[in-house]
N, C-alpha and C. Protein backbone atom coordinates (compact mmCIF):
# COMPACT_ATOMS: atom_id res chain seq x y z
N UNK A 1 10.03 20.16 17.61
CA UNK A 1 8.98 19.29 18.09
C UNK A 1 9.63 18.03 18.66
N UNK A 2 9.13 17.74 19.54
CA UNK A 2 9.36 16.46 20.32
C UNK A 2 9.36 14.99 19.77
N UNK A 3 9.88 14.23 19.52
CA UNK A 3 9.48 12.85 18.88
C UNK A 3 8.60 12.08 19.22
N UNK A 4 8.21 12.13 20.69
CA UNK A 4 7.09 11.47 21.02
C UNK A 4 5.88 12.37 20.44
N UNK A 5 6.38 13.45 20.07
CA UNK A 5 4.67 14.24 19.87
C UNK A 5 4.28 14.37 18.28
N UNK A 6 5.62 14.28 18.06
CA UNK A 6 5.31 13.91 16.78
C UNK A 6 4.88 12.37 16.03
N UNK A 7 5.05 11.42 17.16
CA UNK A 7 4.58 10.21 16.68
C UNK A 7 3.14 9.85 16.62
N UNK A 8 2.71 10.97 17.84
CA UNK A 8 1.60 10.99 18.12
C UNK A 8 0.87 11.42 17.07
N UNK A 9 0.88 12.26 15.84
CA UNK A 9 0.80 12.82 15.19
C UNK A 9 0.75 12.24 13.96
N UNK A 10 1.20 10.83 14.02
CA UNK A 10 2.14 10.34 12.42
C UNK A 10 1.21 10.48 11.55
N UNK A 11 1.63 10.48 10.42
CA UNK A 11 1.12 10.19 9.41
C UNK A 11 0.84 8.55 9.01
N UNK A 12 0.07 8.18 8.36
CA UNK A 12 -0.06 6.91 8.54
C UNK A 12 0.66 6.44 6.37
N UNK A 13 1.48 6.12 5.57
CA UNK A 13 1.83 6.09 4.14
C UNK A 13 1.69 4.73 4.06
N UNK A 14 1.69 4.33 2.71
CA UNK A 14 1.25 3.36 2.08
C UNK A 14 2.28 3.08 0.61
N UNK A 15 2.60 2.44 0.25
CA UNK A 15 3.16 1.79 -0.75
C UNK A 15 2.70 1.20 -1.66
N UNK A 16 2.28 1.11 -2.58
CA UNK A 16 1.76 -0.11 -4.03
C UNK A 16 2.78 -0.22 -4.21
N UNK A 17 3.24 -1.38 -4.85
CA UNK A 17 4.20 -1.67 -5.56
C UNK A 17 4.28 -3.03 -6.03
N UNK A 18 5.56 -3.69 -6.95
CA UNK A 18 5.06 -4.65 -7.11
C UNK A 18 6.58 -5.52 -7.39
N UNK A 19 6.83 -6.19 -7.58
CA UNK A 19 8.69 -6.89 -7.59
C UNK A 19 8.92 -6.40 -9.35
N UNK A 20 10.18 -6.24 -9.29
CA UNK A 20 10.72 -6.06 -10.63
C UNK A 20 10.49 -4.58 -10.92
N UNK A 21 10.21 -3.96 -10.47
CA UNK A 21 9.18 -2.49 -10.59
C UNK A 21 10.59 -1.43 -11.13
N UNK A 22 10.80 -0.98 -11.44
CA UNK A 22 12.40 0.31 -11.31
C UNK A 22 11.91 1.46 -10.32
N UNK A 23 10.83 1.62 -11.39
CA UNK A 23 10.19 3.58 -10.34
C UNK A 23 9.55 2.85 -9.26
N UNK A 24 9.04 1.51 -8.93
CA UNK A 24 9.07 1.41 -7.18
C UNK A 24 9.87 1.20 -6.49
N UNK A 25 11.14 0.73 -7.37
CA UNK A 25 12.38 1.42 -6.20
C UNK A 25 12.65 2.38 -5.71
N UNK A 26 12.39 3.25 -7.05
CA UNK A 26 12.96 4.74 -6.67
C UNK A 26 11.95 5.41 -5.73
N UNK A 27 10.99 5.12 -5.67
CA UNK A 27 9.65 5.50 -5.31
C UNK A 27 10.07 5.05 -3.75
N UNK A 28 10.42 3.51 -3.24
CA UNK A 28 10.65 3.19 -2.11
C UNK A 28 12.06 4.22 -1.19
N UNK A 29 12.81 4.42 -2.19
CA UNK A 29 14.39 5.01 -1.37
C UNK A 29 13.86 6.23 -1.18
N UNK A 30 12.94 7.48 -1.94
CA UNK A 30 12.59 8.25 -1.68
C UNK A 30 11.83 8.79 -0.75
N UNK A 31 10.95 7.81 -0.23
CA UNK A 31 10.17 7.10 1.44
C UNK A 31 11.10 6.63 2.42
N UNK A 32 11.54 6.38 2.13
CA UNK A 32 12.91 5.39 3.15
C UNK A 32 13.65 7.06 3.80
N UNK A 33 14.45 7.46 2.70
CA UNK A 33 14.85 8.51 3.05
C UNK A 33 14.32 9.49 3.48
N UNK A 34 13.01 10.03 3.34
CA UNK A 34 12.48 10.72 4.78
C UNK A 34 12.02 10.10 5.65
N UNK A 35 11.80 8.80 6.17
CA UNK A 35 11.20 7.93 7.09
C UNK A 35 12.81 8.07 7.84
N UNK A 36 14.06 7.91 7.50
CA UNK A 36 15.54 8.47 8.18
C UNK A 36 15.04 9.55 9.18
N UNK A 37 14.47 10.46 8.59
CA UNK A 37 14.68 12.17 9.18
C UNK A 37 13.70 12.51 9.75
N UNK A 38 12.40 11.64 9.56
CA UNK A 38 11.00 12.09 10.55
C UNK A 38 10.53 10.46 10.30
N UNK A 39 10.25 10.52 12.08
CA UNK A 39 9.17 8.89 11.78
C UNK A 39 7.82 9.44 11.05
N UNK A 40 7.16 8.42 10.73
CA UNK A 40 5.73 8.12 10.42
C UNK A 40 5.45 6.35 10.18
N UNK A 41 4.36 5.92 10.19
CA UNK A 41 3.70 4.89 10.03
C UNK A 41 4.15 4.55 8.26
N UNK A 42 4.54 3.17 8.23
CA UNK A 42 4.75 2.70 6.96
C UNK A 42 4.50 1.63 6.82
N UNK A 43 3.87 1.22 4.87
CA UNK A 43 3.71 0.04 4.89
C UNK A 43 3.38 -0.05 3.70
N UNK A 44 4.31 -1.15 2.79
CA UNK A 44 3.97 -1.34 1.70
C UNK A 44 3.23 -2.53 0.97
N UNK A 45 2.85 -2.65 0.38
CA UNK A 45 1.61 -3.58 -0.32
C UNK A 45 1.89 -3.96 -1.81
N UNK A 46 2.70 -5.23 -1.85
CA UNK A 46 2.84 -5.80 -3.08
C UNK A 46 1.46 -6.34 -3.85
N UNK A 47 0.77 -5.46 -4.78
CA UNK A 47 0.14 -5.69 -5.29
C UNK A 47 -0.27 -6.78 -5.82
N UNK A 48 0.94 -7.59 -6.28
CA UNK A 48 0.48 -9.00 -6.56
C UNK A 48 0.81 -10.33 -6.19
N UNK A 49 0.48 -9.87 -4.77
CA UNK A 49 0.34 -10.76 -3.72
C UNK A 49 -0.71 -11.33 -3.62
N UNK A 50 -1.58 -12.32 -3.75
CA UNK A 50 -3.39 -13.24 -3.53
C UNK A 50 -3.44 -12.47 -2.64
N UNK A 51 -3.18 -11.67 -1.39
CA UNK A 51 -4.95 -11.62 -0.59
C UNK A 51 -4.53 -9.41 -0.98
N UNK A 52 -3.84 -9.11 -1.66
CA UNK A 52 -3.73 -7.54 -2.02
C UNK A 52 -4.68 -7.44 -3.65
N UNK A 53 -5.50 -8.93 -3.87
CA UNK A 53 -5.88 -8.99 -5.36
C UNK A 53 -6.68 -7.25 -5.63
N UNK A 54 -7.59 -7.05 -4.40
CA UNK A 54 -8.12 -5.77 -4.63
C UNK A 54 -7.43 -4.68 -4.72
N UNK A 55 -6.43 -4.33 -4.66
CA UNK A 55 -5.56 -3.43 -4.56
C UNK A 55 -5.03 -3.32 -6.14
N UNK A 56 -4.68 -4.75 -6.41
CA UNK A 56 -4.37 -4.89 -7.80
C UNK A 56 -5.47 -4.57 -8.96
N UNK A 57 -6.88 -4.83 -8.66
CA UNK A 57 -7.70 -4.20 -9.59
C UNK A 57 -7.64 -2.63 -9.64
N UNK A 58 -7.27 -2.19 -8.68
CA UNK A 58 -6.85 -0.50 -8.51
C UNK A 58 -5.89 0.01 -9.42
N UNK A 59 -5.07 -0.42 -8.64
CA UNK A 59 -3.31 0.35 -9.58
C UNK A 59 -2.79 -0.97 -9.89
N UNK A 60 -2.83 -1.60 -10.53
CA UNK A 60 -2.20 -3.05 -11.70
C UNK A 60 -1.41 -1.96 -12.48
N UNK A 61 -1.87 -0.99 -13.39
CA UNK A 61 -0.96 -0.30 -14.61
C UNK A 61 -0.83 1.06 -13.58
N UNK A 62 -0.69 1.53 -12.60
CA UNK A 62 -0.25 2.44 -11.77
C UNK A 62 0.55 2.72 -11.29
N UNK A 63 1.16 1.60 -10.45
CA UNK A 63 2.51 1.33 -9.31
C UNK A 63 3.33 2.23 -10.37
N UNK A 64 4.42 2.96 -8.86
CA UNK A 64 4.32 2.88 -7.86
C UNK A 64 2.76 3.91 -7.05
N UNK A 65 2.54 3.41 -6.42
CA UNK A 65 1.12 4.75 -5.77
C UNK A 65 1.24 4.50 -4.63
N UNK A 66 1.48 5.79 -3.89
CA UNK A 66 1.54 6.31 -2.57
C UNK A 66 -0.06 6.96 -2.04
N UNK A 67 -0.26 6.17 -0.58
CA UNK A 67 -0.98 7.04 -0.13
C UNK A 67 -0.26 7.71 1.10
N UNK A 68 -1.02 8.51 1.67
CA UNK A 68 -0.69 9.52 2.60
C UNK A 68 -2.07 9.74 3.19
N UNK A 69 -2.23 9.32 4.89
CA UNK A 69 -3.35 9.56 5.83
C UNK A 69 -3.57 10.04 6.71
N UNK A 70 -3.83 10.72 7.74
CA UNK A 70 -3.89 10.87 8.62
C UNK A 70 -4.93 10.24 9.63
N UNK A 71 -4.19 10.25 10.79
CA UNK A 71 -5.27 9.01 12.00
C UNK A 71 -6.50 9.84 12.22
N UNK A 72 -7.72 10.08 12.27
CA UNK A 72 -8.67 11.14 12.67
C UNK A 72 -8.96 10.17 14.26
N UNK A 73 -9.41 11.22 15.34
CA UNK A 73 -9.74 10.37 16.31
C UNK A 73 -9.13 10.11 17.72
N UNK A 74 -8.00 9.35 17.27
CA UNK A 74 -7.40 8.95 17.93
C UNK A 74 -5.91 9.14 17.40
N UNK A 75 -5.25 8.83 18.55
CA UNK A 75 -3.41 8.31 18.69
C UNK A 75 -3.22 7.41 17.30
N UNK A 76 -1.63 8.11 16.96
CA UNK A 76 -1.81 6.96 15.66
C UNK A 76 -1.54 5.82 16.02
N UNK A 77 -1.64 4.65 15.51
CA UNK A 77 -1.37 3.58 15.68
C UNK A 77 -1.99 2.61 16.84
N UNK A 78 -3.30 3.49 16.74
CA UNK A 78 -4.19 2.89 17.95
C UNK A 78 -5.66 2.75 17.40
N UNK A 79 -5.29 2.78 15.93
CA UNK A 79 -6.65 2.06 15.27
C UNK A 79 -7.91 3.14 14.87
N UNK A 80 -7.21 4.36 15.20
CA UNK A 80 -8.50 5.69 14.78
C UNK A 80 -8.43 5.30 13.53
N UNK A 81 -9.81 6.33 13.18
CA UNK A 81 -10.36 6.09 11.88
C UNK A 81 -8.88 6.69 10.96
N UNK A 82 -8.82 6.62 9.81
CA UNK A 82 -8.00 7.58 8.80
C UNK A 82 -8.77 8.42 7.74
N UNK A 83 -8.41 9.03 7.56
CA UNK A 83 -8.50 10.59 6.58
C UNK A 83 -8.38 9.56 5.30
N UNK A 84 -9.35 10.38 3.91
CA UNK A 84 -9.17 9.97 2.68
C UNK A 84 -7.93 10.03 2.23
N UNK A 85 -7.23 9.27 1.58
CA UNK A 85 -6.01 9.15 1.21
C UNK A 85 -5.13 10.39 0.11
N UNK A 86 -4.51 10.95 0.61
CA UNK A 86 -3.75 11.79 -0.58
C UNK A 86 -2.86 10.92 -1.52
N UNK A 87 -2.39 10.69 -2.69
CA UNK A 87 -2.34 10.20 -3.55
C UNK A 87 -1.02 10.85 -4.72
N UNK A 88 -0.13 9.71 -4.75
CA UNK A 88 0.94 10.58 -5.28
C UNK A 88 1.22 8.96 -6.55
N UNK A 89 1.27 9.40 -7.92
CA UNK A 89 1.62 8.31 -8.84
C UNK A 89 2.57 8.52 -9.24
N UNK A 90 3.55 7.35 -9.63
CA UNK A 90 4.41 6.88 -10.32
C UNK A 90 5.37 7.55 -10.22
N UNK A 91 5.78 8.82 -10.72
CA UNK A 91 7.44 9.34 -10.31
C UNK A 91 7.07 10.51 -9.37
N UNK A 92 7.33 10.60 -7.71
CA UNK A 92 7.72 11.69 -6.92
C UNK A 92 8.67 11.56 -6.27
N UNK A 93 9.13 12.54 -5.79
CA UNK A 93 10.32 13.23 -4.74
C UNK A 93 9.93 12.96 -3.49
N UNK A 94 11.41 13.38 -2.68
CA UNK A 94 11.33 13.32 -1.19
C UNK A 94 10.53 14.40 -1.02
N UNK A 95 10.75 15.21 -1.46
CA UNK A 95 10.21 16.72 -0.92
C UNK A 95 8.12 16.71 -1.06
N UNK A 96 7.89 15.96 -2.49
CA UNK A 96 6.50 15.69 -2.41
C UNK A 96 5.50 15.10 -1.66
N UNK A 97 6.91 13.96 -0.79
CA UNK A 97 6.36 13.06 0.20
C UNK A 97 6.07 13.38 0.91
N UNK A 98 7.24 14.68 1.49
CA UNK A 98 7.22 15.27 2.63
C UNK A 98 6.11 15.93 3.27
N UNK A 99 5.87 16.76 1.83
CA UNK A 99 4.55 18.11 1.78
C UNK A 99 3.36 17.17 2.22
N UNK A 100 3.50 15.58 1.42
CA UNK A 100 1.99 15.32 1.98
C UNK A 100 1.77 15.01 3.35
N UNK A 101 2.80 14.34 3.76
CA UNK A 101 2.81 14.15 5.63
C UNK A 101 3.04 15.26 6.17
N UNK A 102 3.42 16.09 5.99
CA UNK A 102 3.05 17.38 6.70
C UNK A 102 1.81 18.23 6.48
N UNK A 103 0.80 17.77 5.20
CA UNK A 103 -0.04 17.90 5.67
C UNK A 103 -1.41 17.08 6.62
N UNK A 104 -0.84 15.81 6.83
CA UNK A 104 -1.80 14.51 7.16
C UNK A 104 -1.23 15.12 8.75
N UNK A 105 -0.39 15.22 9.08
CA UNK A 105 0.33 15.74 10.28
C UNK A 105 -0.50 17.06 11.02
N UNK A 106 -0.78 17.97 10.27
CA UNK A 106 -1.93 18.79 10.50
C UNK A 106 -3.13 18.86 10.56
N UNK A 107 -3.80 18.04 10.00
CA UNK A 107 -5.10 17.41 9.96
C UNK A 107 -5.13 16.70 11.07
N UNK A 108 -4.68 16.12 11.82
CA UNK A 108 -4.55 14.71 12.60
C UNK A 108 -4.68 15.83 14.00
């Protein structure tokens, strides 16, 4: 597959996390390292940051929590709606990450 067509395609991931965290490190290098080998949309969200407070009533005793979306609509990164979030807690793999953007990748 092409890189432009696959960007077209991205998956849109998400990060909770929070400073001091261990498993949101591990949680981050494990994202990092397939974000190396296939783009997608990234972005992480320190939970306890003032304006992420809602996020923090969510996963406060959760982090690390991954979502995984897909753009419905439109081109990613051009503001289409997104797909309900797939949802991965506290200890996963590259390979789990993977499975979920490849399936947000299909949906899209």
């Amino acid at each position: 597959m092409f890189p432009t067509l696959r960007l077209a395609k991205a998956a849109r991931v998400t990060l909770f996390t929070r400073a001091g965290c261990g498993l949101c490190d591990t949680a981050k290098h494990n994202v990092m390292q397939l974000q190396k080998r296939r783009p997608f949309e990234y972005t992480e969200l320190d939970i306890m940051v003032a304006e992420n407070k809602s996020w923090k009533d969510v996963y406060e005793f959760d982090v690390p929590v991954l979502h995984v979306q897909s753009v419905q609509g439109q081109q990613a990164g051009t503001g289409g709606a997104l797909s309900d979030p797939k949802k991965l807690f506290h200890r996963f793999s590259e390979q789990e990450v993977e499975n979920l953007v490849d399936e947000a990748e299909k949906a899209s």
